[in-house]
PDB file of N, CA and C in Angstrom:
ATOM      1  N   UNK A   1       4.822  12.265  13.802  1.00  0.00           N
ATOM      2  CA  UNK A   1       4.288  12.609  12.510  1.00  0.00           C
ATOM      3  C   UNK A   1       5.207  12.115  11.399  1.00  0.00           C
ATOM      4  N   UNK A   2       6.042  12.218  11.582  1.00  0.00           N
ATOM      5  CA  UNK A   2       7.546  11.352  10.543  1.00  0.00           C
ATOM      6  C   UNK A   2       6.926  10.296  10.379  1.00  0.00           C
ATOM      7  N   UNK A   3       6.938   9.386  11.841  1.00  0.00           N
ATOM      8  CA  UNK A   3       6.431   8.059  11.022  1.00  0.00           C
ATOM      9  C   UNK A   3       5.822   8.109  10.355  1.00  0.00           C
ATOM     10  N   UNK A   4       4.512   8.654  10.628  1.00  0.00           N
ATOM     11  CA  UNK A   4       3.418   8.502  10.070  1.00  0.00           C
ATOM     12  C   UNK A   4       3.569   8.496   8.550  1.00  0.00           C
ATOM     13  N   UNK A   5       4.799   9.515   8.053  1.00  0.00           N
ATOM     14  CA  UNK A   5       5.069   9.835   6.597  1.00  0.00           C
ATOM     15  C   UNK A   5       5.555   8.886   6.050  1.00  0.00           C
ATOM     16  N   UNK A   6       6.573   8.311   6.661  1.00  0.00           N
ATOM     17  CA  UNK A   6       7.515   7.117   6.626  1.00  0.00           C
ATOM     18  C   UNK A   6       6.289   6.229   5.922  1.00  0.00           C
ATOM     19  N   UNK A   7       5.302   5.969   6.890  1.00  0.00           N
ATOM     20  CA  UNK A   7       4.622   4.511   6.138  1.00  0.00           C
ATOM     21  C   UNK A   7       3.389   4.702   5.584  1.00  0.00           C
ATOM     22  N   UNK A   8       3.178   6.419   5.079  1.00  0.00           N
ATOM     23  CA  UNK A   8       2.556   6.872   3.688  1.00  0.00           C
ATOM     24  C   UNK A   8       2.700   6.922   2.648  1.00  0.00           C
ATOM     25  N   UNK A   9       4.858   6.803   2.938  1.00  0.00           N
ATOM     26  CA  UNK A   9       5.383   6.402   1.591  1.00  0.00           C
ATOM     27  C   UNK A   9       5.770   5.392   1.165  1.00  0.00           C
ATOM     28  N   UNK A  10       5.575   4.258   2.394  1.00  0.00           N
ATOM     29  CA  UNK A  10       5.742   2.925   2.316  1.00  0.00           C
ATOM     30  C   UNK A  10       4.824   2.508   1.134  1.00  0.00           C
ATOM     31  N   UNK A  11       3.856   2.679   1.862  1.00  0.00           N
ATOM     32  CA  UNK A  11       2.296   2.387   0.761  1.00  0.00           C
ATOM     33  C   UNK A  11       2.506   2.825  -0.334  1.00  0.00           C
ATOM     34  N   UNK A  12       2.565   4.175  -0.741  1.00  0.00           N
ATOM     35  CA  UNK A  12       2.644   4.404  -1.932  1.00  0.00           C
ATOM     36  C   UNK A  12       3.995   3.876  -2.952  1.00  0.00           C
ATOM     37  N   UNK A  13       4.792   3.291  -2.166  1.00  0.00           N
ATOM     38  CA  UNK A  13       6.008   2.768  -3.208  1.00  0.00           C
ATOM     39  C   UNK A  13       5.007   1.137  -3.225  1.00  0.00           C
ATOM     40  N   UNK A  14       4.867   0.678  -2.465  1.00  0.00           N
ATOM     41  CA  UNK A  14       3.942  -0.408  -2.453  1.00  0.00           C
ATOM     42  C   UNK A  14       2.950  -0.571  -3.955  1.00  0.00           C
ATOM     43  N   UNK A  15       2.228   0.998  -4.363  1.00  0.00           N
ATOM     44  CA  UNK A  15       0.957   1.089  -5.055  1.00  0.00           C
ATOM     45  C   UNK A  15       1.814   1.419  -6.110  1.00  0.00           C
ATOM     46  N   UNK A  16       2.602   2.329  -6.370  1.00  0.00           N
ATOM     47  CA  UNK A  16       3.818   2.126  -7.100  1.00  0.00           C
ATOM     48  C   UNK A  16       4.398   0.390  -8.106  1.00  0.00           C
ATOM     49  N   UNK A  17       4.498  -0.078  -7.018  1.00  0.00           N
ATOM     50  CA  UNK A  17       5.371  -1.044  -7.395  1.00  0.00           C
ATOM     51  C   UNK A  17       4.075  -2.092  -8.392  1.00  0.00           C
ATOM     52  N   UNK A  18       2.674  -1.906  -7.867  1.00  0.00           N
ATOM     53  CA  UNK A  18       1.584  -2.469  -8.056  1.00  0.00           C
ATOM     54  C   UNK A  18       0.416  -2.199  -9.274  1.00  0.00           C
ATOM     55  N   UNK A  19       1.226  -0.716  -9.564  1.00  0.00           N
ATOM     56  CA  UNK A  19       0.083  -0.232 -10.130  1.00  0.00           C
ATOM     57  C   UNK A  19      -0.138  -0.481 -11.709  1.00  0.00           C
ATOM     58  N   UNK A  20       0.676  -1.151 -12.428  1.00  0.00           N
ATOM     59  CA  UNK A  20       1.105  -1.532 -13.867  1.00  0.00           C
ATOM     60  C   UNK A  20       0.219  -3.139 -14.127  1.00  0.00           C
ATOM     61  N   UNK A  21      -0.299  -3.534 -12.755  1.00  0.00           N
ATOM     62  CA  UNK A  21      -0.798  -5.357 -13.121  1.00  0.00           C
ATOM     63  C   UNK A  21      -1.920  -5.087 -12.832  1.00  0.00           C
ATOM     64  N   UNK A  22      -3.096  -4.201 -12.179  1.00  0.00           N
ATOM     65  CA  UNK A  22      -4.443  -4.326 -12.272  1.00  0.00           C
ATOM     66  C   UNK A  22      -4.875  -3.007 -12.909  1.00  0.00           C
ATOM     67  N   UNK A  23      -5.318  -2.850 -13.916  1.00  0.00           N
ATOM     68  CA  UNK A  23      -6.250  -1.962 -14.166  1.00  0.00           C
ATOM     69  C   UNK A  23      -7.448  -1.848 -13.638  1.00  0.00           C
ATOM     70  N   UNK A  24      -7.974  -2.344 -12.768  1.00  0.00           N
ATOM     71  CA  UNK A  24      -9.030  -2.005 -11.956  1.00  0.00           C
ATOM     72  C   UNK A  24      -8.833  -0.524 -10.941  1.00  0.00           C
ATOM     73  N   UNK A  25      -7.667  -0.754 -10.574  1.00  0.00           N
ATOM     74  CA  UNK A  25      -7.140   0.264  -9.211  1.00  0.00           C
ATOM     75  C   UNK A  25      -6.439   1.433  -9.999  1.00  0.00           C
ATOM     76  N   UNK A  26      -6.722   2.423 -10.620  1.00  0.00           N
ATOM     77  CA  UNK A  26      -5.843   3.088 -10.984  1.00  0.00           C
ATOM     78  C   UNK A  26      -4.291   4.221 -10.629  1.00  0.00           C
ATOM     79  N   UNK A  27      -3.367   4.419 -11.070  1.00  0.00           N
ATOM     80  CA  UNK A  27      -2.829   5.229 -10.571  1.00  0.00           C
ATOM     81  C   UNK A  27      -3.444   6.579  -9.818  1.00  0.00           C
ATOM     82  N   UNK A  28      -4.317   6.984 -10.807  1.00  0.00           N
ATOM     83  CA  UNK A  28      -5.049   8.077  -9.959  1.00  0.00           C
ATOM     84  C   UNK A  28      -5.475   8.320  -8.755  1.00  0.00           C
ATOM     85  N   UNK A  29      -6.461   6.832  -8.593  1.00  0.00           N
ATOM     86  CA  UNK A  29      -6.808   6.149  -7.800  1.00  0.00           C
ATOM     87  C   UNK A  29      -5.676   6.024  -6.275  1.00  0.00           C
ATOM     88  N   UNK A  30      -4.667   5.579  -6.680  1.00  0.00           N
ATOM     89  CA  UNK A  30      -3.809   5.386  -5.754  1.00  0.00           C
ATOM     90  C   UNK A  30      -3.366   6.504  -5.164  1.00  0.00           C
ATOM     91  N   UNK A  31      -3.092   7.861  -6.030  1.00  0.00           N
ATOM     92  CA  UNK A  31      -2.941   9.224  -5.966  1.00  0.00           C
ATOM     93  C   UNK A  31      -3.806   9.856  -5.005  1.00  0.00           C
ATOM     94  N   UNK A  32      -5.213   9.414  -4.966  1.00  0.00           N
ATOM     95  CA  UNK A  32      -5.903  10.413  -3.935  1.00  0.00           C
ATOM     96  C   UNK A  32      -5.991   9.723  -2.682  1.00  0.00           C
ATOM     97  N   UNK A  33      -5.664   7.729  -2.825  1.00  0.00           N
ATOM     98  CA  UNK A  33      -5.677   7.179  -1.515  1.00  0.00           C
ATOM     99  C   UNK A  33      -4.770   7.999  -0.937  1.00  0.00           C
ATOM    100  N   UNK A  34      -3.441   8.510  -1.517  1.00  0.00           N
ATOM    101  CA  UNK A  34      -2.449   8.499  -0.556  1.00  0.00           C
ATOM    102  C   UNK A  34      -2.501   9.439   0.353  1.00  0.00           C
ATOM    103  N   UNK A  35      -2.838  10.554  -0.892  1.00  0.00           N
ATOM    104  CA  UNK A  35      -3.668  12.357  -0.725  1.00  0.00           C
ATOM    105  C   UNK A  35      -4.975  11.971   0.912  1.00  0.00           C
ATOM    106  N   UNK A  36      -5.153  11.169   0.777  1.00  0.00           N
ATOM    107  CA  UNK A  36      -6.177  11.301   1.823  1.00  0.00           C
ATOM    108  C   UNK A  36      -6.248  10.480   2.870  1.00  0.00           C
ATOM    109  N   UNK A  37      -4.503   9.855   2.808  1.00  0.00           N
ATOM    110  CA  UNK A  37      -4.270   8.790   3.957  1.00  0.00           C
ATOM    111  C   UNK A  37      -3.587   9.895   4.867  1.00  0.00           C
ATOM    112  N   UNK A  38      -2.528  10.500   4.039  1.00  0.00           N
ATOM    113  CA  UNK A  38      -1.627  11.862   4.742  1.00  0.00           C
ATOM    114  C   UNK A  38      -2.975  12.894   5.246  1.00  0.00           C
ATOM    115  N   UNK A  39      -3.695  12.998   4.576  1.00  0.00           N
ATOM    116  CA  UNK A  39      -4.640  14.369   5.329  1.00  0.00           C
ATOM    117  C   UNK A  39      -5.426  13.536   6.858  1.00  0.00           C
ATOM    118  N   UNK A  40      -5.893  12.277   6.328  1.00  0.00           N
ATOM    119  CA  UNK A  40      -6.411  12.002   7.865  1.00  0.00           C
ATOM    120  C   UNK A  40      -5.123  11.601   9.058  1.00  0.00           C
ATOM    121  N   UNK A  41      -4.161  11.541   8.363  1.00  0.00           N
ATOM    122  CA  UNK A  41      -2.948  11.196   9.868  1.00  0.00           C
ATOM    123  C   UNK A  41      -2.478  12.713  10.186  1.00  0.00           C
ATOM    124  N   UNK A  42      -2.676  13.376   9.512  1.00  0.00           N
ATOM    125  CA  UNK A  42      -2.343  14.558   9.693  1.00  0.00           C
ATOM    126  C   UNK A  42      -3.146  15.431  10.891  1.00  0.00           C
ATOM    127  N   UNK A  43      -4.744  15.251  10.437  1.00  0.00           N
ATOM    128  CA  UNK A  43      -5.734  16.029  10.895  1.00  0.00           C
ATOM    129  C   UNK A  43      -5.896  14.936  12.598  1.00  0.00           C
ATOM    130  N   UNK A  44      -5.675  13.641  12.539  1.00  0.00           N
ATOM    131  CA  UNK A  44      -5.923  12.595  13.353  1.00  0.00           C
ATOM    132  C   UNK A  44      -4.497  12.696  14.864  1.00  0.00           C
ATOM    133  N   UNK A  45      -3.733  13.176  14.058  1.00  0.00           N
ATOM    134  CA  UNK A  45      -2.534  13.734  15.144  1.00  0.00           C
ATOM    135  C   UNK A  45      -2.422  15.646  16.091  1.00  0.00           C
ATOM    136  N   UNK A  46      -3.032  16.156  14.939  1.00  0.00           N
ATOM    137  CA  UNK A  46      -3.572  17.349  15.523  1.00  0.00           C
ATOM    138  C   UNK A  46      -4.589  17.216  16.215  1.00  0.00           C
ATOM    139  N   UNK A  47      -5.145  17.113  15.925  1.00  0.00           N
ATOM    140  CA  UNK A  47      -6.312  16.617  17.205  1.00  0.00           C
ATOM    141  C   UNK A  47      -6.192  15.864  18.337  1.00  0.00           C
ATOM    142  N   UNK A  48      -5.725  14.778  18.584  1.00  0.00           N
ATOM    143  CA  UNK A  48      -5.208  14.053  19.593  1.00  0.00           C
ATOM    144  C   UNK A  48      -4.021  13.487  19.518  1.00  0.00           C
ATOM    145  N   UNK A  49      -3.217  14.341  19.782  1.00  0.00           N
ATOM    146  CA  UNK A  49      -1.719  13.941  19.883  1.00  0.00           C
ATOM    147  C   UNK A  49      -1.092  12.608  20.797  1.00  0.00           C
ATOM    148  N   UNK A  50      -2.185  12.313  21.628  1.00  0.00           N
ATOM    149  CA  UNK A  50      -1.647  11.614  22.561  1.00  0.00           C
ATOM    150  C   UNK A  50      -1.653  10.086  22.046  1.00  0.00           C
ATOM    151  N   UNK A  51      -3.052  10.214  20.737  1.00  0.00           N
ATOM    152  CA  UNK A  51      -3.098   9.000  19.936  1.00  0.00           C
ATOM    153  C   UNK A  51      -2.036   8.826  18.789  1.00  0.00           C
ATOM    154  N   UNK A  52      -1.397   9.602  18.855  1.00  0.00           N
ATOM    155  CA  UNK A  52      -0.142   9.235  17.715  1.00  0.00           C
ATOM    156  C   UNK A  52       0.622   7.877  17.734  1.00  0.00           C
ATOM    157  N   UNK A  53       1.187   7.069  19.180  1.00  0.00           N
ATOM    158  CA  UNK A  53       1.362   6.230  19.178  1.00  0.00           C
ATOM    159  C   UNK A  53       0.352   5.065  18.587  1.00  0.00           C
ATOM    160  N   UNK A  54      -0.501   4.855  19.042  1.00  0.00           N
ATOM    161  CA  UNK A  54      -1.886   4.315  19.065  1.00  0.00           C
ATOM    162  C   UNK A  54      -2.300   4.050  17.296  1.00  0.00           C
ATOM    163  N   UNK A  55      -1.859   5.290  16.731  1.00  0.00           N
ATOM    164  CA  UNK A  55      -2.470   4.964  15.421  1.00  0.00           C
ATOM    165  C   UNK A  55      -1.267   4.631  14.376  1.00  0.00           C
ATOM    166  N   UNK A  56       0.180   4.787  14.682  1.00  0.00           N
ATOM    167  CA  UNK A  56       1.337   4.400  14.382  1.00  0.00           C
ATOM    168  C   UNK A  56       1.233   2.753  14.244  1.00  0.00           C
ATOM    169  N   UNK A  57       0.796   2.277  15.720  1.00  0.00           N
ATOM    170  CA  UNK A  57       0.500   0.683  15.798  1.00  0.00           C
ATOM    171  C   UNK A  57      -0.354  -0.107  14.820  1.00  0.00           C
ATOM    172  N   UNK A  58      -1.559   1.032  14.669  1.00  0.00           N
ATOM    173  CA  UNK A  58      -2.824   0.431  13.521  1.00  0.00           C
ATOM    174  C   UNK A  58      -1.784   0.181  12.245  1.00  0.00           C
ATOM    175  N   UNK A  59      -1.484   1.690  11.881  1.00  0.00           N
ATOM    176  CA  UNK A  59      -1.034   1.791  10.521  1.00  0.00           C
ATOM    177  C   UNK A  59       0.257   0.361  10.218  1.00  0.00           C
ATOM    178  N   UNK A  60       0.574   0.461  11.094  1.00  0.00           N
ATOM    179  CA  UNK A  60       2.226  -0.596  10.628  1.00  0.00           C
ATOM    180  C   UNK A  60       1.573  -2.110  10.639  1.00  0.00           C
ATOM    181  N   UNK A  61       0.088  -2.169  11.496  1.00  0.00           N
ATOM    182  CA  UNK A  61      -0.432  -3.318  11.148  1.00  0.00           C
ATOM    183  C   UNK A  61      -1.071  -3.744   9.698  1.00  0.00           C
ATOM    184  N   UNK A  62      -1.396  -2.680   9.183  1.00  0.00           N
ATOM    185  CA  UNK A  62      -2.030  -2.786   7.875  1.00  0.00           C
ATOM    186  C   UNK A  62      -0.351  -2.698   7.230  1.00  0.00           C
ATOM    187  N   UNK A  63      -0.050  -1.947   7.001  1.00  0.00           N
ATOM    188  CA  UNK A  63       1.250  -2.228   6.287  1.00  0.00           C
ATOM    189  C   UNK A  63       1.889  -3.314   6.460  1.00  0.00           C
ATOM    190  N   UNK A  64       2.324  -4.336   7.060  1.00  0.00           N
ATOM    191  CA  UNK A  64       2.623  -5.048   7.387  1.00  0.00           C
ATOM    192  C   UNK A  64       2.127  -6.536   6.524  1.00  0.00           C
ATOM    193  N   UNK A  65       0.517  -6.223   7.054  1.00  0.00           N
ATOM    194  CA  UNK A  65       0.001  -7.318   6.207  1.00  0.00           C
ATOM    195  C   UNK A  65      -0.015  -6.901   4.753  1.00  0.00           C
ATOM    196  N   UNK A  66       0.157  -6.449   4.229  1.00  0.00           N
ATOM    197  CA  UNK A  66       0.046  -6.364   2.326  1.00  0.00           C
ATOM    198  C   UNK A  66       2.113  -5.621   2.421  1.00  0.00           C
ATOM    199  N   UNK A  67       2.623  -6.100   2.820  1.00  0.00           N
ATOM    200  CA  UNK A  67       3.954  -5.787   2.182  1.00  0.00           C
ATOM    201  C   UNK A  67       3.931  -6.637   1.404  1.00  0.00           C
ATOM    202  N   UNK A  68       3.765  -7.652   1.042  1.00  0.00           N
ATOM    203  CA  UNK A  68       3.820  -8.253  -0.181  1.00  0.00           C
ATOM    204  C   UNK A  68       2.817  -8.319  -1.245  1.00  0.00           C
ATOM    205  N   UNK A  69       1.999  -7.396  -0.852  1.00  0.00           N
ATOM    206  CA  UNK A  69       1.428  -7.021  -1.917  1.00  0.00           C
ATOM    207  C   UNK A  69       1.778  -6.951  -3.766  1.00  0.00           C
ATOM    208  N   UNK A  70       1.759  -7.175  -4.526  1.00  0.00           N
ATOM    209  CA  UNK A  70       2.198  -7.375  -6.083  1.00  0.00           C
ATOM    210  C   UNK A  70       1.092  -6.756  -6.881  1.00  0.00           C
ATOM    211  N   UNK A  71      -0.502  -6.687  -6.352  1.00  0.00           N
ATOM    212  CA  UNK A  71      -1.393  -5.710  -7.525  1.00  0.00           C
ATOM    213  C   UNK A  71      -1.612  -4.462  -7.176  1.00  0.00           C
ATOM    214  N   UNK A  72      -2.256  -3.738  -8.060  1.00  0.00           N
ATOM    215  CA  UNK A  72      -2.761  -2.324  -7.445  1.00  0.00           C
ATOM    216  C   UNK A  72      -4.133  -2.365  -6.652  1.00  0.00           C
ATOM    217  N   UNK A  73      -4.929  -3.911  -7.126  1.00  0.00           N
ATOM    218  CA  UNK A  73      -6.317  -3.969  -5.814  1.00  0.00           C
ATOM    219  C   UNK A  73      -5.737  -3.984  -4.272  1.00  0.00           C
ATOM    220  N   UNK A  74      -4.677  -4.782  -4.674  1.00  0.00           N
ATOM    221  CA  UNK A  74      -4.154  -5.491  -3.098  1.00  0.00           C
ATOM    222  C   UNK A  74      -3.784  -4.051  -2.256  1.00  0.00           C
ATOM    223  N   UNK A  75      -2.778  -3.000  -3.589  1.00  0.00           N
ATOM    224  CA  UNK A  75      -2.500  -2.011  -2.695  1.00  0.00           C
ATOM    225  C   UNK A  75      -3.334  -0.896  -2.291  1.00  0.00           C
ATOM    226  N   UNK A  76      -4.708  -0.800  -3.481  1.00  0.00           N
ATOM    227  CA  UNK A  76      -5.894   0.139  -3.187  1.00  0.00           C
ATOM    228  C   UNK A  76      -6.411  -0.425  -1.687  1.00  0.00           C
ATOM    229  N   UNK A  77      -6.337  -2.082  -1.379  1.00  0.00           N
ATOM    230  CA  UNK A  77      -7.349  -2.514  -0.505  1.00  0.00           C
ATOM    231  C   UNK A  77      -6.334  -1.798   0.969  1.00  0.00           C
ATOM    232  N   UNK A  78      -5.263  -1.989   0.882  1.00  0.00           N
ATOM    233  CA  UNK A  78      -4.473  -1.319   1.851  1.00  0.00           C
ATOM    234  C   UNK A  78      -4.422  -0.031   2.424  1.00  0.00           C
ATOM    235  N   UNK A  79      -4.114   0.697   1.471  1.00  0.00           N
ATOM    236  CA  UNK A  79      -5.168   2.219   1.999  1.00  0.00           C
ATOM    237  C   UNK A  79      -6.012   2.533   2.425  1.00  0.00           C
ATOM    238  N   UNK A  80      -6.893   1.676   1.745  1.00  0.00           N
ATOM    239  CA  UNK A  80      -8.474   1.609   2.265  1.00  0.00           C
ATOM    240  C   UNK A  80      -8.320   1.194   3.787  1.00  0.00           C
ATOM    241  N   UNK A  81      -7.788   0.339   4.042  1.00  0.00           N
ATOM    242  CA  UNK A  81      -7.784  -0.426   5.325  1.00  0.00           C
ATOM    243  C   UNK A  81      -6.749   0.666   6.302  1.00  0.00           C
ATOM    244  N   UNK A  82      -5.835   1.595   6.022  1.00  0.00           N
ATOM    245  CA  UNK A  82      -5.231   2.065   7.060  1.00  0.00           C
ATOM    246  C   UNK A  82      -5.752   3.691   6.993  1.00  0.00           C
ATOM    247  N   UNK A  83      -6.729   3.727   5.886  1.00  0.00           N
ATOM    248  CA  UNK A  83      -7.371   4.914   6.159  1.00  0.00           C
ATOM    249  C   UNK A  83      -8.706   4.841   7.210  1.00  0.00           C
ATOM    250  N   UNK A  84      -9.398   3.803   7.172  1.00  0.00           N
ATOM    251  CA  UNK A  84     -10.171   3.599   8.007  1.00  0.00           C
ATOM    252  C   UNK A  84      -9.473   3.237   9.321  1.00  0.00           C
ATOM    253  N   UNK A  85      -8.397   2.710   9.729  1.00  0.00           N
ATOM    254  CA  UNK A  85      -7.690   2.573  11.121  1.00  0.00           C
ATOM    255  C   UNK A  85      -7.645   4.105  11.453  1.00  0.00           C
ATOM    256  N   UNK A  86      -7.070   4.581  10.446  1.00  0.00           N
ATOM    257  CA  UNK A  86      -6.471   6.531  11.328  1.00  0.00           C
ATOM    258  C   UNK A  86      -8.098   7.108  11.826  1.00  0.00           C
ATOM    259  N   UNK A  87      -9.332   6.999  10.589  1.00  0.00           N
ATOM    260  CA  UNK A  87     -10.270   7.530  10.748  1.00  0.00           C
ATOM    261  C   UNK A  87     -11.469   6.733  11.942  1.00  0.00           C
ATOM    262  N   UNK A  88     -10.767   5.445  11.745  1.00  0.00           N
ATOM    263  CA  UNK A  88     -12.007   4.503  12.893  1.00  0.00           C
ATOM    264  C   UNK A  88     -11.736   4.933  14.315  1.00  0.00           C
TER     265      UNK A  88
END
């Protein structure tokens, strides 16, 4: 579950670092991705613990690809993408 936090806050220093060059994606915006990336790894590890590894792998794959991320779409699209890994 650490990790899992570890690269919730990855992202969000990511959306952070991003969020001042697109006004499309808002801070807010980024605020409830994060709010609802932590509630599904949360709810997604209580439930099947045994998938914790399993969804550790998804998540660091999406992170991974947008570490270089520079807008706030790039980093909204990232959430998006490792919220649907925890939830797919």
């Amino acid at each position: 579950m650490k990790k899992f936090l570890l690269i919730a806050v990855g992202l969000a220093a990511l959306a952070g670092s991003a969020c001042s060059k697109a006004p499309e994606c808002t801070t807010e915006e980024l605020t409830k991705k994060a709010q609802e990336l932590t509630t599904a790894l949360q709810e997604a590890v209580t439930k099947d613990p045994a998938k914790a590894a399993e969804l550790t792998a998804k998540v660091q794959d999406v992170t991974s690809k947008y570490q270089g991320a520079t807008t706030a779409a790039e980093a909204c699209k990232a959430y998006d993408e490792v919220i649907a890994a925890v939830k797919g």
